[in-house]
PDB file of N, CA and C in Angstrom:
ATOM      1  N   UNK A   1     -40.021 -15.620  29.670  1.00  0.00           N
ATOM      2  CA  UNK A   1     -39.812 -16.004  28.284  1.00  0.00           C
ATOM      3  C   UNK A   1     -38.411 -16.590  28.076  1.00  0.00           C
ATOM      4  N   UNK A   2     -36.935 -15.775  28.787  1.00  0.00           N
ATOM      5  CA  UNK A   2     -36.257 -16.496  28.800  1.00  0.00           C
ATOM      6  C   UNK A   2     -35.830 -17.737  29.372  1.00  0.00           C
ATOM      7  N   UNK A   3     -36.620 -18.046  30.372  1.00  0.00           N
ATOM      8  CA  UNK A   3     -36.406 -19.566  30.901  1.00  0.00           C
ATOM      9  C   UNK A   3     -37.123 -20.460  29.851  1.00  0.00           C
ATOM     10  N   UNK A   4     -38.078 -20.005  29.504  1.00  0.00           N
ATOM     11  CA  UNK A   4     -38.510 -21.052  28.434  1.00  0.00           C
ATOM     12  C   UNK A   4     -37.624 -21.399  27.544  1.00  0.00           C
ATOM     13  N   UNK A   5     -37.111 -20.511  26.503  1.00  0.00           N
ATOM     14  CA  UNK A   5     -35.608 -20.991  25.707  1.00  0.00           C
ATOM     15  C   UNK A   5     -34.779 -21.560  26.359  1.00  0.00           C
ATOM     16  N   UNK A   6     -33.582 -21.104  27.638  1.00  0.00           N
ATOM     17  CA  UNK A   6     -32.961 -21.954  28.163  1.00  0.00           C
ATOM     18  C   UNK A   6     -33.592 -23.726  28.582  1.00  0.00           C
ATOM     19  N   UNK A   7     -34.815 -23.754  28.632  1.00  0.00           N
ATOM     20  CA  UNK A   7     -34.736 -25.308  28.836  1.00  0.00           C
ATOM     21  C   UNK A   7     -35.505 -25.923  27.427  1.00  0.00           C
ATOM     22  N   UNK A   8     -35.670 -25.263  26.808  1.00  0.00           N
ATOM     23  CA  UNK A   8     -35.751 -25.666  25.045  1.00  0.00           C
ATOM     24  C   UNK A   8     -34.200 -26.081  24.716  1.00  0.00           C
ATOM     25  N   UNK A   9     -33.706 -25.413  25.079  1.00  0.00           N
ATOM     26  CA  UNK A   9     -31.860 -25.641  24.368  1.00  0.00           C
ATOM     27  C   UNK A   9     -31.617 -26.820  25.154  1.00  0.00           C
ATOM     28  N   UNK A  10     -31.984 -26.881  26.343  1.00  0.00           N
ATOM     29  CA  UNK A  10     -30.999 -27.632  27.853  1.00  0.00           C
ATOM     30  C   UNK A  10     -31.555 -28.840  26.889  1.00  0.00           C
ATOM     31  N   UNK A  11     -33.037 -29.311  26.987  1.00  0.00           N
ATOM     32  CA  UNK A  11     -33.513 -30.485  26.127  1.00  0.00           C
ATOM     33  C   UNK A  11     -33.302 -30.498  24.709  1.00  0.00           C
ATOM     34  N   UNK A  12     -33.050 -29.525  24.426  1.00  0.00           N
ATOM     35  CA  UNK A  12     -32.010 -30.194  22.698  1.00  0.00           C
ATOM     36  C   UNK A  12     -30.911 -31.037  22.969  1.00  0.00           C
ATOM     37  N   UNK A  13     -30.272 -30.281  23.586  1.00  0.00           N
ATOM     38  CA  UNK A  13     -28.901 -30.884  23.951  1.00  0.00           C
ATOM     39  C   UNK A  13     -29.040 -32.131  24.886  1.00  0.00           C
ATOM     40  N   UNK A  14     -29.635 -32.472  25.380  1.00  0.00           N
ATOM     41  CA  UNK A  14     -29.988 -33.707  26.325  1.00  0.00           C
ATOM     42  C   UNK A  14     -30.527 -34.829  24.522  1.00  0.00           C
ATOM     43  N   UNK A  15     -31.597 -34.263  24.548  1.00  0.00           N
ATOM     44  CA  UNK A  15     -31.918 -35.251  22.927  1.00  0.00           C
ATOM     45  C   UNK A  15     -30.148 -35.330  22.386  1.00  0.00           C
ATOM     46  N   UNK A  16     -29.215 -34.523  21.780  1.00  0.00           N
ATOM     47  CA  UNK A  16     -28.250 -34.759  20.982  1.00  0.00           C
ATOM     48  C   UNK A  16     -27.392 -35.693  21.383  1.00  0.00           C
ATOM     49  N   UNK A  17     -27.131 -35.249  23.099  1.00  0.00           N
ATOM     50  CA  UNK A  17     -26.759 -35.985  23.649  1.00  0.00           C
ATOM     51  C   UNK A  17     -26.887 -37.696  23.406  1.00  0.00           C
ATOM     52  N   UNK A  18     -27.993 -37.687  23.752  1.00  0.00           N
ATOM     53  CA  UNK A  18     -28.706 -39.411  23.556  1.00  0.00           C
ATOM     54  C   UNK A  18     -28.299 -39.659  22.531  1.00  0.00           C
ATOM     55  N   UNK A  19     -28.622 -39.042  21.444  1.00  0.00           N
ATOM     56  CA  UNK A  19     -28.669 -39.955  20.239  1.00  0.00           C
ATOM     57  C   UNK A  19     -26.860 -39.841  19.633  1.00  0.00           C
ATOM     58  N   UNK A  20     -26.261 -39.582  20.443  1.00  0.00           N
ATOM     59  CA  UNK A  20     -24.370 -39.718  20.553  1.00  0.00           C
ATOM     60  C   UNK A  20     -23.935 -40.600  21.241  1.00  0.00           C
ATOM     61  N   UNK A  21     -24.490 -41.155  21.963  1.00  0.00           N
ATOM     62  CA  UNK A  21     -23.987 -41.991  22.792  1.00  0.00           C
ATOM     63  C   UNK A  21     -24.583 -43.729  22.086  1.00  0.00           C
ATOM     64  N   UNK A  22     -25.646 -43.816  21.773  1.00  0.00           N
ATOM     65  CA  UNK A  22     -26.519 -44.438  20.653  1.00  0.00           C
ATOM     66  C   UNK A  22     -25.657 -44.841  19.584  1.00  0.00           C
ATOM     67  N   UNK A  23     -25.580 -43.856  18.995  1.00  0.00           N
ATOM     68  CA  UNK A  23     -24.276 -44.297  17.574  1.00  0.00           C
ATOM     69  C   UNK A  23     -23.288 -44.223  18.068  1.00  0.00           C
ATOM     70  N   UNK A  24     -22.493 -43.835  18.922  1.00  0.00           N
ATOM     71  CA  UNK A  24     -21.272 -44.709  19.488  1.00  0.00           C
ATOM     72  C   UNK A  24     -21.367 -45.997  20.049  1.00  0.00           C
ATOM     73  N   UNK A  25     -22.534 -46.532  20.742  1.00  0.00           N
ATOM     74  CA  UNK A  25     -22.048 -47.634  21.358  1.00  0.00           C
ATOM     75  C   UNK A  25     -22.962 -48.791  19.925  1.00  0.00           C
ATOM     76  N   UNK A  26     -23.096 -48.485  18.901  1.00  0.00           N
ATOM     77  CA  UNK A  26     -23.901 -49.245  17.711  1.00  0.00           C
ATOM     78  C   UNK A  26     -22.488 -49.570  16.865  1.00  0.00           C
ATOM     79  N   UNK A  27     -21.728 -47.762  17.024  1.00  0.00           N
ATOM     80  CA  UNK A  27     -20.329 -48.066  16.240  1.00  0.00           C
ATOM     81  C   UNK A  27     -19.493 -49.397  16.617  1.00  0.00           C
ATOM     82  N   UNK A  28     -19.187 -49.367  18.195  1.00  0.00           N
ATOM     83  CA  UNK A  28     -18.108 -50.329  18.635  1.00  0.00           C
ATOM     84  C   UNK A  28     -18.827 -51.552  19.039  1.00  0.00           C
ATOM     85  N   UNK A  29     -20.250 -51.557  18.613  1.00  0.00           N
ATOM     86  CA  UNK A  29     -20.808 -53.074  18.114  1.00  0.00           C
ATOM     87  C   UNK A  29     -19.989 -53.630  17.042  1.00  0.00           C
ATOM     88  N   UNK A  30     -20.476 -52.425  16.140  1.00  0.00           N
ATOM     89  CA  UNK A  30     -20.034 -52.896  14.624  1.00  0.00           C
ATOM     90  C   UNK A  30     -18.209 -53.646  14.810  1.00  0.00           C
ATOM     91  N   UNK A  31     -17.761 -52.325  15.157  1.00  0.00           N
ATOM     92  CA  UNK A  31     -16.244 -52.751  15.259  1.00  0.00           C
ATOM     93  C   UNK A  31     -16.417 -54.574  15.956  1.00  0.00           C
ATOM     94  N   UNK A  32     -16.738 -54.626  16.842  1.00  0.00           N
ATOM     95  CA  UNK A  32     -16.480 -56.040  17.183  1.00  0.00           C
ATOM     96  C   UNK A  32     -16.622 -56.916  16.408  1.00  0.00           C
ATOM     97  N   UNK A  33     -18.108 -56.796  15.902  1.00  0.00           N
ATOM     98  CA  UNK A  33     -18.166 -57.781  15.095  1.00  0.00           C
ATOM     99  C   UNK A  33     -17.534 -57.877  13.310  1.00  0.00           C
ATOM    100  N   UNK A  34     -17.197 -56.960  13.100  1.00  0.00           N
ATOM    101  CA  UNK A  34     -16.453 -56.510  12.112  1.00  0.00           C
ATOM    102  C   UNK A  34     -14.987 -57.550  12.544  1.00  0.00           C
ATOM    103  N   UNK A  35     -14.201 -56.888  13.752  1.00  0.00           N
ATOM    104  CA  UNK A  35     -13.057 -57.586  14.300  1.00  0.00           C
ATOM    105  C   UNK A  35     -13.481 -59.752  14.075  1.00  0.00           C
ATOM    106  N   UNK A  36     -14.483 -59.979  14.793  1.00  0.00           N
ATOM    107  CA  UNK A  36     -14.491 -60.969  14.584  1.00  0.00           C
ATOM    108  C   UNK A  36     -14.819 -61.916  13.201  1.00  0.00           C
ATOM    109  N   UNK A  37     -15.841 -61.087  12.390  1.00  0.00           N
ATOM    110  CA  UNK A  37     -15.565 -61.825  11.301  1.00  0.00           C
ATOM    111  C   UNK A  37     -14.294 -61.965  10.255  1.00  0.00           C
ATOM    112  N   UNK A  38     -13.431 -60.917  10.527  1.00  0.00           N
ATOM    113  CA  UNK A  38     -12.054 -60.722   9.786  1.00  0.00           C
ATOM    114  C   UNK A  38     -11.328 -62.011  10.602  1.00  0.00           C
ATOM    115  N   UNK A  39     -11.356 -62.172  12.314  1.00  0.00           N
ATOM    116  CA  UNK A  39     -10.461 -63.210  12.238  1.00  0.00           C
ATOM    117  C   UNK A  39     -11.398 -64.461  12.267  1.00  0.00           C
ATOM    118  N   UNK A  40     -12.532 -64.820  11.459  1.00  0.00           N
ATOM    119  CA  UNK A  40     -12.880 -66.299  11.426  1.00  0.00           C
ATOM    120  C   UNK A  40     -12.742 -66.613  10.272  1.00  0.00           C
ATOM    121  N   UNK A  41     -12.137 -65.500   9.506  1.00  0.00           N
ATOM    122  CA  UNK A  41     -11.910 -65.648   7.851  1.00  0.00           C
ATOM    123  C   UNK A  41     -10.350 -66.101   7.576  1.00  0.00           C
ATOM    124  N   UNK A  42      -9.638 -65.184   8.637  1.00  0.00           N
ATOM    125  CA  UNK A  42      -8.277 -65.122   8.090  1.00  0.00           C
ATOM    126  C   UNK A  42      -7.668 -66.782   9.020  1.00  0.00           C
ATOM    127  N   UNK A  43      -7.982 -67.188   9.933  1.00  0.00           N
ATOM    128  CA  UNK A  43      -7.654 -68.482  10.601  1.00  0.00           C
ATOM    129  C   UNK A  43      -8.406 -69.179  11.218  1.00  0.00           C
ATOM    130  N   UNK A  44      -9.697 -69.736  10.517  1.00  0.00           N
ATOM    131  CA  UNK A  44     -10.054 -70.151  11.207  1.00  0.00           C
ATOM    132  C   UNK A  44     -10.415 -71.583  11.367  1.00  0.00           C
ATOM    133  N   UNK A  45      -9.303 -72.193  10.284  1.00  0.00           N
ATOM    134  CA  UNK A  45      -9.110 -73.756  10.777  1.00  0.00           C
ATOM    135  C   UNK A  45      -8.056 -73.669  11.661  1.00  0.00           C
ATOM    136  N   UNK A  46      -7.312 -73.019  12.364  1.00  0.00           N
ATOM    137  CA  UNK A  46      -6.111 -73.021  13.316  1.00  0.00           C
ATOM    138  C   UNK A  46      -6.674 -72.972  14.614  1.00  0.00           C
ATOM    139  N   UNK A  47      -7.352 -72.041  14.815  1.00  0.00           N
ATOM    140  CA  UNK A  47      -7.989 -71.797  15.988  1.00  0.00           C
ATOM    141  C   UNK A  47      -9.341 -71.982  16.131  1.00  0.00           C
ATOM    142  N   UNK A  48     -10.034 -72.914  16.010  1.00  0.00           N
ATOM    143  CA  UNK A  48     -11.679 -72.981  15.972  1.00  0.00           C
ATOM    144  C   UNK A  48     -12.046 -72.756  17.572  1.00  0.00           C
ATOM    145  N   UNK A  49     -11.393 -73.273  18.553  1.00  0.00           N
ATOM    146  CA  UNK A  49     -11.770 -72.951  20.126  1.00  0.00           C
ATOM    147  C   UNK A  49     -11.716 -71.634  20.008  1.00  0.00           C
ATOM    148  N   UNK A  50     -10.594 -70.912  19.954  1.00  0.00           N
ATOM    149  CA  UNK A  50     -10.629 -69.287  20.219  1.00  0.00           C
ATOM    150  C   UNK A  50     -11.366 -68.959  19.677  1.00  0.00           C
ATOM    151  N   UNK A  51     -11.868 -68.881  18.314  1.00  0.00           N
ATOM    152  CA  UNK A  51     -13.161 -68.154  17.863  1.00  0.00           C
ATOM    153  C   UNK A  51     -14.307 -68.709  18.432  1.00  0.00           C
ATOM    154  N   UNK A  52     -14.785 -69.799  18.520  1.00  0.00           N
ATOM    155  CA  UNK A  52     -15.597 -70.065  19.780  1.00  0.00           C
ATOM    156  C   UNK A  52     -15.535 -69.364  20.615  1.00  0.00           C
ATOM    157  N   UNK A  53     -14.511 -69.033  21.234  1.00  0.00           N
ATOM    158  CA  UNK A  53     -14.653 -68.865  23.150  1.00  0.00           C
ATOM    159  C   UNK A  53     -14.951 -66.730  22.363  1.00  0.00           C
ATOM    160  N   UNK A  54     -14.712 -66.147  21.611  1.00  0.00           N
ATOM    161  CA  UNK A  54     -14.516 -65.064  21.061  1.00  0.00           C
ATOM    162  C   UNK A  54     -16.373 -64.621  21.183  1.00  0.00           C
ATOM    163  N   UNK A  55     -16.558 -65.595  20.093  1.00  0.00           N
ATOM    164  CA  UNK A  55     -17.694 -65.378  19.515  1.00  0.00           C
ATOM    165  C   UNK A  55     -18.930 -65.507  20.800  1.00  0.00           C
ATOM    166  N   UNK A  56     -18.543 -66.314  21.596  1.00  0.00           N
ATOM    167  CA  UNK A  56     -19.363 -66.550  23.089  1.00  0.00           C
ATOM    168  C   UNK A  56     -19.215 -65.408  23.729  1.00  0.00           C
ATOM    169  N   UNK A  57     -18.418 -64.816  23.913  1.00  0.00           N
ATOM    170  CA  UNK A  57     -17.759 -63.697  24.407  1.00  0.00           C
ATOM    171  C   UNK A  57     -18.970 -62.661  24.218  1.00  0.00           C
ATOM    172  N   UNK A  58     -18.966 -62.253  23.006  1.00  0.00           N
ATOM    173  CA  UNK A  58     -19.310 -61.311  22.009  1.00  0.00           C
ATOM    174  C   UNK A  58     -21.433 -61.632  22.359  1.00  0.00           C
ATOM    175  N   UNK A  59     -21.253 -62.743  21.967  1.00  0.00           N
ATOM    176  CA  UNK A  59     -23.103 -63.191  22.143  1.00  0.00           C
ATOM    177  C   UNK A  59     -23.286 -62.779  23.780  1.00  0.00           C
ATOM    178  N   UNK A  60     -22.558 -63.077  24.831  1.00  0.00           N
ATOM    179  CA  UNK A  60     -23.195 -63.127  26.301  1.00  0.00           C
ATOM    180  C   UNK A  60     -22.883 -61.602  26.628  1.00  0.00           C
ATOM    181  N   UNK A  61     -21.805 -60.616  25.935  1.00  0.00           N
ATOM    182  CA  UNK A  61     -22.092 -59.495  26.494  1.00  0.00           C
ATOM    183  C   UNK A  61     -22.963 -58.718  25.465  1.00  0.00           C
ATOM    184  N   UNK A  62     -23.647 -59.138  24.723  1.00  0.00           N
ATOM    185  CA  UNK A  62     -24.891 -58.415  24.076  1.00  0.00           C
ATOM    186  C   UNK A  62     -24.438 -57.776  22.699  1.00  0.00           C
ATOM    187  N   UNK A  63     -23.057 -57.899  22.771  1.00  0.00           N
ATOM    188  CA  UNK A  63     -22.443 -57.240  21.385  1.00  0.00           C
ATOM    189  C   UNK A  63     -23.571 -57.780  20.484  1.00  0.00           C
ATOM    190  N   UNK A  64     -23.832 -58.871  19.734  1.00  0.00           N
ATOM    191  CA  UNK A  64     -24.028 -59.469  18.677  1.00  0.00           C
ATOM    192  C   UNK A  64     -25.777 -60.069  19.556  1.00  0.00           C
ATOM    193  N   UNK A  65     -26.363 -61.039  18.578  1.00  0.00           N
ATOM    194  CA  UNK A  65     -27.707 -61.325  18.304  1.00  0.00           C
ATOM    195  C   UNK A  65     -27.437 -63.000  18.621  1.00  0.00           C
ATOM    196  N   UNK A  66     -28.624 -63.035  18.967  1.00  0.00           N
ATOM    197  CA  UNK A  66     -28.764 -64.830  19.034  1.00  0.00           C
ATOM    198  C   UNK A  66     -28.495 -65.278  17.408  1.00  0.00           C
ATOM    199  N   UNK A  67     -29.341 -64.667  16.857  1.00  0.00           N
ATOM    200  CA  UNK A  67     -29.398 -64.878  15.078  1.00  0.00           C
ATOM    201  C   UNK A  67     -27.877 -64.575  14.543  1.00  0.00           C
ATOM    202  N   UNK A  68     -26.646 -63.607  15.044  1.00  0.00           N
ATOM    203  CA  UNK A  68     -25.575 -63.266  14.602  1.00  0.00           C
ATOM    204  C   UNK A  68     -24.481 -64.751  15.280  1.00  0.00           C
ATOM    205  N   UNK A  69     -24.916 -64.986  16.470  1.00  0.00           N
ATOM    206  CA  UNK A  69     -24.412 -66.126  17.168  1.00  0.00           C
ATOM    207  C   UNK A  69     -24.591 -67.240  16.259  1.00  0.00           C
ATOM    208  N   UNK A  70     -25.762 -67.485  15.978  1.00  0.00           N
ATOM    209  CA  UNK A  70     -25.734 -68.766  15.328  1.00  0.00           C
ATOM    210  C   UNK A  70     -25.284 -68.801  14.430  1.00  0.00           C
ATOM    211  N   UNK A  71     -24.997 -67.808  13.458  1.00  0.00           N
ATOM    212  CA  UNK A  71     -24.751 -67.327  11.641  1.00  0.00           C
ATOM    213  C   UNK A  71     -23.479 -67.700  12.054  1.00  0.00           C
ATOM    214  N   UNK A  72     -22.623 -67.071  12.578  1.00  0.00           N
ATOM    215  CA  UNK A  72     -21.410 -66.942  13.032  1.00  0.00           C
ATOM    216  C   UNK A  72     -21.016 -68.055  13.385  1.00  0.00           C
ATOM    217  N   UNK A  73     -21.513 -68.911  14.192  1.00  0.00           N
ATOM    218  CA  UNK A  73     -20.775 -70.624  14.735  1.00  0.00           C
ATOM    219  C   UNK A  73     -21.012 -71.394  13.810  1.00  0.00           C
ATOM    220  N   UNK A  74     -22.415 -70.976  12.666  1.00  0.00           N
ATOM    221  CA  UNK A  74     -21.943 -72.131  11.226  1.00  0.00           C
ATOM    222  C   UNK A  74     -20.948 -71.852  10.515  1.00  0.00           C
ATOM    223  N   UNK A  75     -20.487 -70.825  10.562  1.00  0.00           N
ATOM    224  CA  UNK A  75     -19.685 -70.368   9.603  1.00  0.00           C
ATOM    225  C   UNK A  75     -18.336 -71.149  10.643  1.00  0.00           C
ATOM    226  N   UNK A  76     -17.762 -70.543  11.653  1.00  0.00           N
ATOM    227  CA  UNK A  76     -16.876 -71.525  12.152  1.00  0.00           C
ATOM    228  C   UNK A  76     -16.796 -73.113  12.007  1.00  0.00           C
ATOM    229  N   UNK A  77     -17.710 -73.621  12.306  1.00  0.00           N
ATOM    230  CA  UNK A  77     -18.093 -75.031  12.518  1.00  0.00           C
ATOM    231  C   UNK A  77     -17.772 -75.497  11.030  1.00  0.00           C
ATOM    232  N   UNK A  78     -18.340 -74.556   9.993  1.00  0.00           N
ATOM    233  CA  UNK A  78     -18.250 -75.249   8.676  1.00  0.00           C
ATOM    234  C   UNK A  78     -16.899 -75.214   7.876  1.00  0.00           C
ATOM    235  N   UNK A  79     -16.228 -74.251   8.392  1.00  0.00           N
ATOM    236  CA  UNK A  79     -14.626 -74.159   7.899  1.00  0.00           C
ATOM    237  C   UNK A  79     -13.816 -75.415   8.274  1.00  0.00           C
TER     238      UNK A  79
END
């Protein structure tokens, strides 16, 4: 009976686990793209390459969405 509880708990904690690691790596999505839309706002007729090369950055390591990619380079392109 007590092994049954110990691996009831062991798999709680494996579930809590998961779903911590989940909203952390959703958080420092956000942060990125958070980071990048603050700097395509604050300069971004100065530097249109760097936010390019940023925003490429951001799309090829999975941070962001094809759909966030494109939203994002009109918004550059159109400044």
């Amino acid at each position: 009976m007590i092994i049954i509880i110990y691996i009831l708990i062991f798999l709680i904690l494996v579930f809590v686990a998961i779903i911590g690691f989940k909203a952390a790596s959703t958080g420092i999505e956000a942060k990125q793209r958070n980071k990048l839309n603050r700097g395509i706002t604050k300069n971004s007729k100065k530097n249109i390459t760097k936010d390019l090369s940023k925003l490429n950055y951001l799309y090829k390591s999975g941070a962001i969405t094809r759909k966030e990619f494109q939203i994002a380079k009109r918004k550059i392109l159109k400044n």
